[in-house]
PDB file of N, CA and C in Angstrom:
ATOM      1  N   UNK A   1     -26.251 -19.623  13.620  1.00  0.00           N
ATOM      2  CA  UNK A   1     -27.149 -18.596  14.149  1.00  0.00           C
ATOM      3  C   UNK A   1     -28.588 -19.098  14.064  1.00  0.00           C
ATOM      4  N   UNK A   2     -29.509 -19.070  15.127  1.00  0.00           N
ATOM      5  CA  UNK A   2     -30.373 -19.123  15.487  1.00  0.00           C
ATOM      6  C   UNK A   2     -31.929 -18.129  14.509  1.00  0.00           C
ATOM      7  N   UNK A   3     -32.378 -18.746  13.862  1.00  0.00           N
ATOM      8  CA  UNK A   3     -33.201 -17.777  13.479  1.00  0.00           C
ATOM      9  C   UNK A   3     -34.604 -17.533  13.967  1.00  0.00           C
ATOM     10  N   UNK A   4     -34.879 -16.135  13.825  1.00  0.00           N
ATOM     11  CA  UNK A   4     -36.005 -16.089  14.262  1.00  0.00           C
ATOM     12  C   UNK A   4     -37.176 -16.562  14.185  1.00  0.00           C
ATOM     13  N   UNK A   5     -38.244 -16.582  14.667  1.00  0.00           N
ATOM     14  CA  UNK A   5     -39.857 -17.260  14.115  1.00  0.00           C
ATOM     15  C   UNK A   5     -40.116 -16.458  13.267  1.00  0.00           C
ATOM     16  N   UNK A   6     -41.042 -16.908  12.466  1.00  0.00           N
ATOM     17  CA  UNK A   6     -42.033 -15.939  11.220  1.00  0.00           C
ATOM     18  C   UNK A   6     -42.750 -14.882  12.299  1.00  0.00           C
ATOM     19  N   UNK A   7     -43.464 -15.549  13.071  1.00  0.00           N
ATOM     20  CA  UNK A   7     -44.338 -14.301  13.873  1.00  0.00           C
ATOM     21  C   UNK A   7     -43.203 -13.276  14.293  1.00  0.00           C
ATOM     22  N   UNK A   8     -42.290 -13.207  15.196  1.00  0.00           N
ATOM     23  CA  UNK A   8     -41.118 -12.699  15.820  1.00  0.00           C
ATOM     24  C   UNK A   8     -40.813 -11.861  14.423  1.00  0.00           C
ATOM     25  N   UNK A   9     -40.117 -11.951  13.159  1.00  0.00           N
ATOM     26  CA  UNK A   9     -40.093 -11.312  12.432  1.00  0.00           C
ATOM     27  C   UNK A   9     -41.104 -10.007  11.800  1.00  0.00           C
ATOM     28  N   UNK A  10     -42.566 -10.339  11.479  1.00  0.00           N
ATOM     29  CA  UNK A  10     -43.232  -9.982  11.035  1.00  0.00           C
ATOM     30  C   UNK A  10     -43.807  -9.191  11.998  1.00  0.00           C
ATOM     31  N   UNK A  11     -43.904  -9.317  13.149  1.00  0.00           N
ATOM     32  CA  UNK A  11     -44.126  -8.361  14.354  1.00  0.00           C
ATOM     33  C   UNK A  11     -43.607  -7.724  14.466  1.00  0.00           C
ATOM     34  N   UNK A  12     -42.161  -7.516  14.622  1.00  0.00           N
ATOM     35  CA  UNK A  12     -41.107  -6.211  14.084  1.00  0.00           C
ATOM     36  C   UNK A  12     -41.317  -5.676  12.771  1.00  0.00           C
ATOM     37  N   UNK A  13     -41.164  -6.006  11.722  1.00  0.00           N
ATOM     38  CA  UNK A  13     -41.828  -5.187  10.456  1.00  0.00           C
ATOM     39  C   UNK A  13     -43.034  -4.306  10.679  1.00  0.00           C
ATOM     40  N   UNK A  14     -44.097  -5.174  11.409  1.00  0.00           N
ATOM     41  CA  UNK A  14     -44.959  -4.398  11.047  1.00  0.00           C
ATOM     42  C   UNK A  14     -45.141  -3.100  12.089  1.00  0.00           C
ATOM     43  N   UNK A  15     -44.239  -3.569  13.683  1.00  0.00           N
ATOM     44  CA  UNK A  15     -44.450  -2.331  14.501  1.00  0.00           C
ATOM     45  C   UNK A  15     -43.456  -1.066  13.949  1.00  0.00           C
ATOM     46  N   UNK A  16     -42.561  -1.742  13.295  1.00  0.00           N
ATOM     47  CA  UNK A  16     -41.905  -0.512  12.817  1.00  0.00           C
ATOM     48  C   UNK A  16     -42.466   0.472  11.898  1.00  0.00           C
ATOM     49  N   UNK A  17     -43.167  -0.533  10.793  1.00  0.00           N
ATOM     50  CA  UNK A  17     -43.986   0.247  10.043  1.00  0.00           C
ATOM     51  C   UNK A  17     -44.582   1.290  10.531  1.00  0.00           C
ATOM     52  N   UNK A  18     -45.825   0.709  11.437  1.00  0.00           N
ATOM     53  CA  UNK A  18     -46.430   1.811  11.899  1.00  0.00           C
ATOM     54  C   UNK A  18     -45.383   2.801  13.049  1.00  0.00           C
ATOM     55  N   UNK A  19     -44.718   3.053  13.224  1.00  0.00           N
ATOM     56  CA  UNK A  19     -43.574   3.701  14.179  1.00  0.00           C
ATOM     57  C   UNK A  19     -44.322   3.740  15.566  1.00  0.00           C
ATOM     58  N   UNK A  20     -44.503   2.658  16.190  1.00  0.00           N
ATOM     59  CA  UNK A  20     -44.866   2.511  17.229  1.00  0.00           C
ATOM     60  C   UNK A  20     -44.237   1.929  18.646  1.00  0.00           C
ATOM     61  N   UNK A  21     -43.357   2.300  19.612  1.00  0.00           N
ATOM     62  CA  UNK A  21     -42.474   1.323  20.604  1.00  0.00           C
ATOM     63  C   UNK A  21     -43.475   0.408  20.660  1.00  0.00           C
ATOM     64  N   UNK A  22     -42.617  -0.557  21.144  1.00  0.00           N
ATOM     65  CA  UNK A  22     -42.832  -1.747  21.958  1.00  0.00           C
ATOM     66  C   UNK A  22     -44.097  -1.678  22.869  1.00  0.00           C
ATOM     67  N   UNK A  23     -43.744  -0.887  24.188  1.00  0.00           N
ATOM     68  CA  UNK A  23     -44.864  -0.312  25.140  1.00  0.00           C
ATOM     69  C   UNK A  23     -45.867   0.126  24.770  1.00  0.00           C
ATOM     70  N   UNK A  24     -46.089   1.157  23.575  1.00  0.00           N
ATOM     71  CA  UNK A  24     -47.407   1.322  23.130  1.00  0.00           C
ATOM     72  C   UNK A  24     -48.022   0.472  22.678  1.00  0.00           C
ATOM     73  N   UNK A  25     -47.325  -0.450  21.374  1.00  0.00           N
ATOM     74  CA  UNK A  25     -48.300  -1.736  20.954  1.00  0.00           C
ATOM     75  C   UNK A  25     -48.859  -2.521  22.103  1.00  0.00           C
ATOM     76  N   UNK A  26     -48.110  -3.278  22.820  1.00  0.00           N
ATOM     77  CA  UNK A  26     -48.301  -3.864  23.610  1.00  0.00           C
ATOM     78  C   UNK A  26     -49.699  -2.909  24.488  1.00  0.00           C
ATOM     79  N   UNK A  27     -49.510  -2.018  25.180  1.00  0.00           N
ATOM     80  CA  UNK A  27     -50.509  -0.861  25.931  1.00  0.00           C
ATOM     81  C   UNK A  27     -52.081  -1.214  25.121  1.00  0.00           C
ATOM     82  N   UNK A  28     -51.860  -1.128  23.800  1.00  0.00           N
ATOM     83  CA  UNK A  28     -52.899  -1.009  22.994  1.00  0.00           C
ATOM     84  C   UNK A  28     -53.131  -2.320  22.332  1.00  0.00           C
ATOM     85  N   UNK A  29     -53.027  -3.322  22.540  1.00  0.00           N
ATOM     86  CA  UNK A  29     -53.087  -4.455  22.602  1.00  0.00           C
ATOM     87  C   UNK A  29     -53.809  -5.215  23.660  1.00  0.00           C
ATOM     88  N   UNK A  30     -53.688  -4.609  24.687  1.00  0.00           N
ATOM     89  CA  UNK A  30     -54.705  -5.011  26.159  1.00  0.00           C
ATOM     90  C   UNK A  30     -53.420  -5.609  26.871  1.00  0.00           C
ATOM     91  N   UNK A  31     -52.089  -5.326  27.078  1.00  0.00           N
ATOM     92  CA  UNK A  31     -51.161  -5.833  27.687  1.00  0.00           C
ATOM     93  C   UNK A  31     -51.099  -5.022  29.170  1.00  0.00           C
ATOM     94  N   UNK A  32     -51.003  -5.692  29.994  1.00  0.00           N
ATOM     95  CA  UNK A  32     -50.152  -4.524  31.379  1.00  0.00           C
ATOM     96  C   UNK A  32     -49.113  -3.907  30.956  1.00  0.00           C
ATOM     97  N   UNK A  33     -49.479  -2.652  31.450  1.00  0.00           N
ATOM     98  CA  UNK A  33     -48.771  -1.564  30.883  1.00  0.00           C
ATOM     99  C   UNK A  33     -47.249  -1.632  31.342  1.00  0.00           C
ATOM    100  N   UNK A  34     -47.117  -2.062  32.626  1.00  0.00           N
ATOM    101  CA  UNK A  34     -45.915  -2.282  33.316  1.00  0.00           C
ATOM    102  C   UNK A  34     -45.034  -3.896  32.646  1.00  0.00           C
ATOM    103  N   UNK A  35     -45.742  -4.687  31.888  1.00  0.00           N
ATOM    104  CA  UNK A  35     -44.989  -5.860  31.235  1.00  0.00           C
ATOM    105  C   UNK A  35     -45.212  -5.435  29.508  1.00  0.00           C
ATOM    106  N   UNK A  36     -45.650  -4.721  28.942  1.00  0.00           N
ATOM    107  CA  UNK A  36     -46.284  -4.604  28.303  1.00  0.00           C
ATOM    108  C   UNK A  36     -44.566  -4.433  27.062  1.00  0.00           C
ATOM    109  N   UNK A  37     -43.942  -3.264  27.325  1.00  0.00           N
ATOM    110  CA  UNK A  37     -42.566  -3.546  26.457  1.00  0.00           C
ATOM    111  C   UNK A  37     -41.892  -4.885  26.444  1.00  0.00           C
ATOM    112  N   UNK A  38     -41.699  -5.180  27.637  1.00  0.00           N
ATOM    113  CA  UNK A  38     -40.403  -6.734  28.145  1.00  0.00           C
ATOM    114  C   UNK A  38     -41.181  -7.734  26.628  1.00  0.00           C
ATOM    115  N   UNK A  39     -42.459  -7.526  27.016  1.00  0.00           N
ATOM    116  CA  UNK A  39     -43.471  -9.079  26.205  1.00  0.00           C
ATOM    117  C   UNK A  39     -43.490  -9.037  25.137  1.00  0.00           C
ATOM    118  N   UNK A  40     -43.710  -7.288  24.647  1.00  0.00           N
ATOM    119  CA  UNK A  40     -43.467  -7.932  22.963  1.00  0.00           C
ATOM    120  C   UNK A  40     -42.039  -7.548  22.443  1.00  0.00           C
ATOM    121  N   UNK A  41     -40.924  -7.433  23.427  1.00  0.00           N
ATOM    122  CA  UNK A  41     -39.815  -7.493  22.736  1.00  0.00           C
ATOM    123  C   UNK A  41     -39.485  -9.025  23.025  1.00  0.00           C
ATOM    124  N   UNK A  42     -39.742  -9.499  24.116  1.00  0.00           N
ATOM    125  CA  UNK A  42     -39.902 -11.285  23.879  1.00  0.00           C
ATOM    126  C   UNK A  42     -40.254 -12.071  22.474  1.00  0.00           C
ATOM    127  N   UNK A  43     -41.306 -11.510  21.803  1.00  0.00           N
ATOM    128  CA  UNK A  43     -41.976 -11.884  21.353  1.00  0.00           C
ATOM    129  C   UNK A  43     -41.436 -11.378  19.284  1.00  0.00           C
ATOM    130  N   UNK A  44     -40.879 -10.272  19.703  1.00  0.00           N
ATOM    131  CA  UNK A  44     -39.878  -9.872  18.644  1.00  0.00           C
ATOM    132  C   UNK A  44     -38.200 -10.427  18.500  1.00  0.00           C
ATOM    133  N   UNK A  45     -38.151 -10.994  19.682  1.00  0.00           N
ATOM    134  CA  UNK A  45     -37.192 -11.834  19.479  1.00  0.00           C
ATOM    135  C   UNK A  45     -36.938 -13.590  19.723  1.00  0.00           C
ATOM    136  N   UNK A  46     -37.986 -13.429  19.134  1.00  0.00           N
ATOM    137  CA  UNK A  46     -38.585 -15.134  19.389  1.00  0.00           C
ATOM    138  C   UNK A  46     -38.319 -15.955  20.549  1.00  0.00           C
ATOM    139  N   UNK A  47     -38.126 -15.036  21.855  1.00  0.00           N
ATOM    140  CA  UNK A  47     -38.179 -16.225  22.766  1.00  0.00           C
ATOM    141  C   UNK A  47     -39.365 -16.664  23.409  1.00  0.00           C
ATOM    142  N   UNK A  48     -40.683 -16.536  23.168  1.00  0.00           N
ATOM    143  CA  UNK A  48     -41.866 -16.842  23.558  1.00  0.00           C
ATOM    144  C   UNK A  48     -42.306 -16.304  22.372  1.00  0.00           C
ATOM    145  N   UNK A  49     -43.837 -16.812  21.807  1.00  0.00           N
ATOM    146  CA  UNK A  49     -44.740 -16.701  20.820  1.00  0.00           C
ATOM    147  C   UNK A  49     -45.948 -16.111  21.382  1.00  0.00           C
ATOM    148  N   UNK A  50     -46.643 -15.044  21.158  1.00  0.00           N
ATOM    149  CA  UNK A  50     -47.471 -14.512  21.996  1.00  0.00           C
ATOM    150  C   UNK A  50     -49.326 -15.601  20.917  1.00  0.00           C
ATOM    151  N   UNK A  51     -50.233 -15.958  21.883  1.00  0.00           N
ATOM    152  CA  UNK A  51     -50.965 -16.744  21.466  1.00  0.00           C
ATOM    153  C   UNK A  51     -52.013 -16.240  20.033  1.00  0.00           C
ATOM    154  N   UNK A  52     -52.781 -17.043  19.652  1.00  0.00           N
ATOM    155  CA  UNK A  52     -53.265 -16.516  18.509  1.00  0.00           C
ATOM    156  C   UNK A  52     -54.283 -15.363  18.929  1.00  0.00           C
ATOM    157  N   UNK A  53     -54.799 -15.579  20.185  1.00  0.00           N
ATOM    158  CA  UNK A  53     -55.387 -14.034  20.463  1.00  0.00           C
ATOM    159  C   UNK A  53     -54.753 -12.834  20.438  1.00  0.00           C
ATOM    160  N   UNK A  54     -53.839 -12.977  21.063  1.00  0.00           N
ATOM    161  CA  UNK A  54     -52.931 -12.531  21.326  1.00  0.00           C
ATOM    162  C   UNK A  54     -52.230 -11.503  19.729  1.00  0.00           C
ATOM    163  N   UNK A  55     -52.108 -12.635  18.757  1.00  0.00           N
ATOM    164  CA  UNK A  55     -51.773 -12.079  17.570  1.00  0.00           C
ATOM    165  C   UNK A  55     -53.020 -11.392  17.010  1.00  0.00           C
ATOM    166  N   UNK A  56     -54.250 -11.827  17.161  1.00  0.00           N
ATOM    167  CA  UNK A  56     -55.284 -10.922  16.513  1.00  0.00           C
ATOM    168  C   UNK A  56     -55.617  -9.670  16.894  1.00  0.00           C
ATOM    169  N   UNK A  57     -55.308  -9.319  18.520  1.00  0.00           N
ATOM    170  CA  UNK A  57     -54.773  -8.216  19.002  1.00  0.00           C
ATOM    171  C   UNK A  57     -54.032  -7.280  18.078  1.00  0.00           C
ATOM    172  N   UNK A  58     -52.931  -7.683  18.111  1.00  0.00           N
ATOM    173  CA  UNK A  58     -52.179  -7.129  17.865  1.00  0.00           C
ATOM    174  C   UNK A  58     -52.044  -6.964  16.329  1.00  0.00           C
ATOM    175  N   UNK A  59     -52.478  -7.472  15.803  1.00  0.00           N
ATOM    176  CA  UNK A  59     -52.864  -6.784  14.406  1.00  0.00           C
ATOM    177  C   UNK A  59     -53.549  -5.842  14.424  1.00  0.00           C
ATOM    178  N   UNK A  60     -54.745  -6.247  15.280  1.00  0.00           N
ATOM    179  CA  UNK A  60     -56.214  -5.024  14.904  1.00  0.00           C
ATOM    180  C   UNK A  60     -55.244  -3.545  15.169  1.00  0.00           C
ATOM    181  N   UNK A  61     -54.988  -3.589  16.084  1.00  0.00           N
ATOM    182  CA  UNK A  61     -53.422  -2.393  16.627  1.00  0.00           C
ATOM    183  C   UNK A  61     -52.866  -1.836  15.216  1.00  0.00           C
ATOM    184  N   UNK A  62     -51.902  -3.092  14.879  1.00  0.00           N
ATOM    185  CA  UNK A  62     -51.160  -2.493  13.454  1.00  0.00           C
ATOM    186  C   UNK A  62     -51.640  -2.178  12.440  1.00  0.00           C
ATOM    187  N   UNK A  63     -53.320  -2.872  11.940  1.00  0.00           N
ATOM    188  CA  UNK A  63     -53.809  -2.664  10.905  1.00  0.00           C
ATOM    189  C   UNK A  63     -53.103  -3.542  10.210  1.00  0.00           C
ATOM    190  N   UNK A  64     -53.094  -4.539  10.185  1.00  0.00           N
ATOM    191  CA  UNK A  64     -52.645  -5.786   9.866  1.00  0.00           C
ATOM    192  C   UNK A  64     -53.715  -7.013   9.572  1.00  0.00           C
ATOM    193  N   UNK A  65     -53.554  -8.098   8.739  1.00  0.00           N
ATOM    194  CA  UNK A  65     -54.383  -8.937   8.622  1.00  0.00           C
ATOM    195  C   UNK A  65     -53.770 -10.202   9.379  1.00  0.00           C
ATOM    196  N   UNK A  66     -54.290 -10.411  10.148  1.00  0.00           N
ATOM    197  CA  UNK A  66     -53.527 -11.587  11.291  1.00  0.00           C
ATOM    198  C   UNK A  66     -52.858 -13.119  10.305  1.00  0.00           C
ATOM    199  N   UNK A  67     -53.199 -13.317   9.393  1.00  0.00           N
ATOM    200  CA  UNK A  67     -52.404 -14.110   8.368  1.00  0.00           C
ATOM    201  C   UNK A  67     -50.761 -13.834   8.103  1.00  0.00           C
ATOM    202  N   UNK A  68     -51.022 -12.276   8.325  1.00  0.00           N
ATOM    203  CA  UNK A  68     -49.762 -11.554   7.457  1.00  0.00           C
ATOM    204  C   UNK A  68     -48.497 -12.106   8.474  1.00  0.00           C
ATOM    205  N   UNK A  69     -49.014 -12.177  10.036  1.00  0.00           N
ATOM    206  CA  UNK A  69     -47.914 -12.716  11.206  1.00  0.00           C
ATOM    207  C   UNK A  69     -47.266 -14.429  10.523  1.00  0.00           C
ATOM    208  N   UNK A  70     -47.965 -14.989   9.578  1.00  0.00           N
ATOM    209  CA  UNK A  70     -47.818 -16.637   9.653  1.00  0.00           C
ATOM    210  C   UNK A  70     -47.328 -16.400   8.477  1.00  0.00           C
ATOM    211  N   UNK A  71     -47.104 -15.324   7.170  1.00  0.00           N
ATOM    212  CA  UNK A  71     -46.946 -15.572   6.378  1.00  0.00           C
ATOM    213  C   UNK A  71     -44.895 -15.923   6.337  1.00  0.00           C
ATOM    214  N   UNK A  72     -44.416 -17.325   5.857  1.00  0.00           N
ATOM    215  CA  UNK A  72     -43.087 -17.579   6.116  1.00  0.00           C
ATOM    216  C   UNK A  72     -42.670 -16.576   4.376  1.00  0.00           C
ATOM    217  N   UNK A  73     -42.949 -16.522   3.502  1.00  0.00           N
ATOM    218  CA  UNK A  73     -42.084 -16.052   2.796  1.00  0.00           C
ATOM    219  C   UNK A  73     -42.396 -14.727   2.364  1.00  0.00           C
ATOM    220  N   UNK A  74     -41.329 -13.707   1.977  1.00  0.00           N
ATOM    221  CA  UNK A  74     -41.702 -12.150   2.137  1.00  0.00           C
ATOM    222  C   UNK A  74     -42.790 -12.189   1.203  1.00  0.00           C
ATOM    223  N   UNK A  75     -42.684 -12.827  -0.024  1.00  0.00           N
ATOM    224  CA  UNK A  75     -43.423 -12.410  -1.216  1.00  0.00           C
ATOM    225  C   UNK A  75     -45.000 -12.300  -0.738  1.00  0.00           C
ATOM    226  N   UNK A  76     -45.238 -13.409  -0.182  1.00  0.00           N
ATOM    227  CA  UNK A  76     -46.031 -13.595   0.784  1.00  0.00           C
ATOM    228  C   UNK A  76     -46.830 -12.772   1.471  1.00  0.00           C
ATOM    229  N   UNK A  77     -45.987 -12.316   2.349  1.00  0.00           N
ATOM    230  CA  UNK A  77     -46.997 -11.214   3.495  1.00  0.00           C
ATOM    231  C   UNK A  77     -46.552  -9.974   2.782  1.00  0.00           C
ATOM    232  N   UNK A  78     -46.150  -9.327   1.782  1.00  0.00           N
ATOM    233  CA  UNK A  78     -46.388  -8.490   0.849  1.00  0.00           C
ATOM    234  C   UNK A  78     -47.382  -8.575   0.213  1.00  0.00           C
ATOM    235  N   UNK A  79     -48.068  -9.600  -0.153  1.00  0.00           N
ATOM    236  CA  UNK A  79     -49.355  -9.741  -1.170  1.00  0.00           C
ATOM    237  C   UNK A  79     -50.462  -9.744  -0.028  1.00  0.00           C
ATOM    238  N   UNK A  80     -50.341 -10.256   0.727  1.00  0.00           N
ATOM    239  CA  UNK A  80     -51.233 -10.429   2.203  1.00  0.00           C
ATOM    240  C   UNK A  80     -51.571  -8.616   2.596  1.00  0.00           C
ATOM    241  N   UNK A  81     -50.524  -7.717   2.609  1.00  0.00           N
ATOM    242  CA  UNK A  81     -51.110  -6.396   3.292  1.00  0.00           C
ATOM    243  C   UNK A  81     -51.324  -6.096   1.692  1.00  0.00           C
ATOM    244  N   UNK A  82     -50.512  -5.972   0.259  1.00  0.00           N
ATOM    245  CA  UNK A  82     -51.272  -5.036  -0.641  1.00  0.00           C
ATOM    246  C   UNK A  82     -52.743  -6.084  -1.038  1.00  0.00           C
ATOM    247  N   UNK A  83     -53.216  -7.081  -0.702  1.00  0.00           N
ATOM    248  CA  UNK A  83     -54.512  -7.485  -1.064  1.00  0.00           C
ATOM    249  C   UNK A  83     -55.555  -6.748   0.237  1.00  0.00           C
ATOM    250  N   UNK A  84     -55.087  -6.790   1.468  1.00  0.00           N
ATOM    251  CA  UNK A  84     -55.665  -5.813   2.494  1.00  0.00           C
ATOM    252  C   UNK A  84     -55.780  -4.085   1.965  1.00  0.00           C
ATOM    253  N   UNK A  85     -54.687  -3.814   1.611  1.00  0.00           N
ATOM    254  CA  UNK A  85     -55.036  -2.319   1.060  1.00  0.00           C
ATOM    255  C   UNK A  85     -56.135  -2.178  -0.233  1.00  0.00           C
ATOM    256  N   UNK A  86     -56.060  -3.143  -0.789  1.00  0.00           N
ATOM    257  CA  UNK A  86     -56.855  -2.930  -1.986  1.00  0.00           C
ATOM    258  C   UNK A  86     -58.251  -3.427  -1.872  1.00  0.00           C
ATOM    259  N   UNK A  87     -58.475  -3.961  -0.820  1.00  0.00           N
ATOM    260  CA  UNK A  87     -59.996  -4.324   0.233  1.00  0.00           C
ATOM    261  C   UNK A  87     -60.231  -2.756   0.512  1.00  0.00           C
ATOM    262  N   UNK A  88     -59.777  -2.019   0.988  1.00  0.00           N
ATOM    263  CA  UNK A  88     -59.616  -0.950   2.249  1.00  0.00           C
ATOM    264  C   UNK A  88     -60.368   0.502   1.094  1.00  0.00           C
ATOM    265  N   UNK A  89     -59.335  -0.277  -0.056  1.00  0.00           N
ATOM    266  CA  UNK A  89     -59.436   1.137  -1.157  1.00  0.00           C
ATOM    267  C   UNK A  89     -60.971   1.206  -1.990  1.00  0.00           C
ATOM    268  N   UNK A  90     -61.477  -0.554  -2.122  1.00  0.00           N
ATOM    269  CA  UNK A  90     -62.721  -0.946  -3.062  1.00  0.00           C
ATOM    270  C   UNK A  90     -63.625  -0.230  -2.158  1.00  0.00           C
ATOM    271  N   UNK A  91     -63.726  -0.478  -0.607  1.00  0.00           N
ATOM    272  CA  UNK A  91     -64.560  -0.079   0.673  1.00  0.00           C
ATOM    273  C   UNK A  91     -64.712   1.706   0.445  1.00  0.00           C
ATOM    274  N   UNK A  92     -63.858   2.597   0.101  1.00  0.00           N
ATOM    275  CA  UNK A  92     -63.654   3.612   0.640  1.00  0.00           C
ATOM    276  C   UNK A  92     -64.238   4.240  -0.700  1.00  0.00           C
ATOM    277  N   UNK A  93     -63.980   3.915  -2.240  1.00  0.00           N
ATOM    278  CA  UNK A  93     -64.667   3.888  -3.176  1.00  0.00           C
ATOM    279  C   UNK A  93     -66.022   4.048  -3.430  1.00  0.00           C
ATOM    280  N   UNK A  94     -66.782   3.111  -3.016  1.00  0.00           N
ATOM    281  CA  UNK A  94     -68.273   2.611  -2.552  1.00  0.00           C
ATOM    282  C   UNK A  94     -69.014   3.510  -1.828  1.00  0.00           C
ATOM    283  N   UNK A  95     -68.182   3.765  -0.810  1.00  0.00           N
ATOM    284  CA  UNK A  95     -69.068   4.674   0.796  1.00  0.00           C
ATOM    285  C   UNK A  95     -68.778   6.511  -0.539  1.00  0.00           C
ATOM    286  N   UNK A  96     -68.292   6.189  -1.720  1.00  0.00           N
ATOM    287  CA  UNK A  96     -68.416   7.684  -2.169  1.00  0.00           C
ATOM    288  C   UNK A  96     -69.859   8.234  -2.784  1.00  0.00           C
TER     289      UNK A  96
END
């Protein structure tokens, strides 16, 4: 069996996270709305890699740190979003 890419993986995690289809990320990503599902289910199933713009997109979307797409091991892009949340939390602290 064929496995998936790190990006292809981590792009599904994270759209699920946020409970978002396909079509909307993509929509809100700056994709044509009419290719906009097909591309990032391409792209969730690793048969094309969508480019690094492309991925910074699509983080800003998920609320994601565009690292977190490259990170290969879970432990990994687990420490990658809770070091992002705990940026998010010091920020929100401060502005009190």
């Amino acid at each position: 069996m064929v496995e998936r890419s790190v990006v292809a993986k981590r792009l599904r995690e994270a759209r699920l996270r946020a409970g978002i289809s396909q079509k909307q990320l993509g929509i809100k990503a700056g994709l044509d709305e009419f290719s906009a599902s097909p591309r990032i289910n391409q792209y969730e199933r690793g048969k094309h890699t969508p480019d690094y713009s492309t991925v910074e997109r699509l983080a800003k979307v998920l609320g994601v740190p565009t690292p977190y797409f490259y990170a290969r091991e879970d432990e990994l892009a687990k420490l990658i979003l809770t070091f992002r949340a705990s940026g998010r939390q010091r920020r929100q602290q401060k502005q009190r």
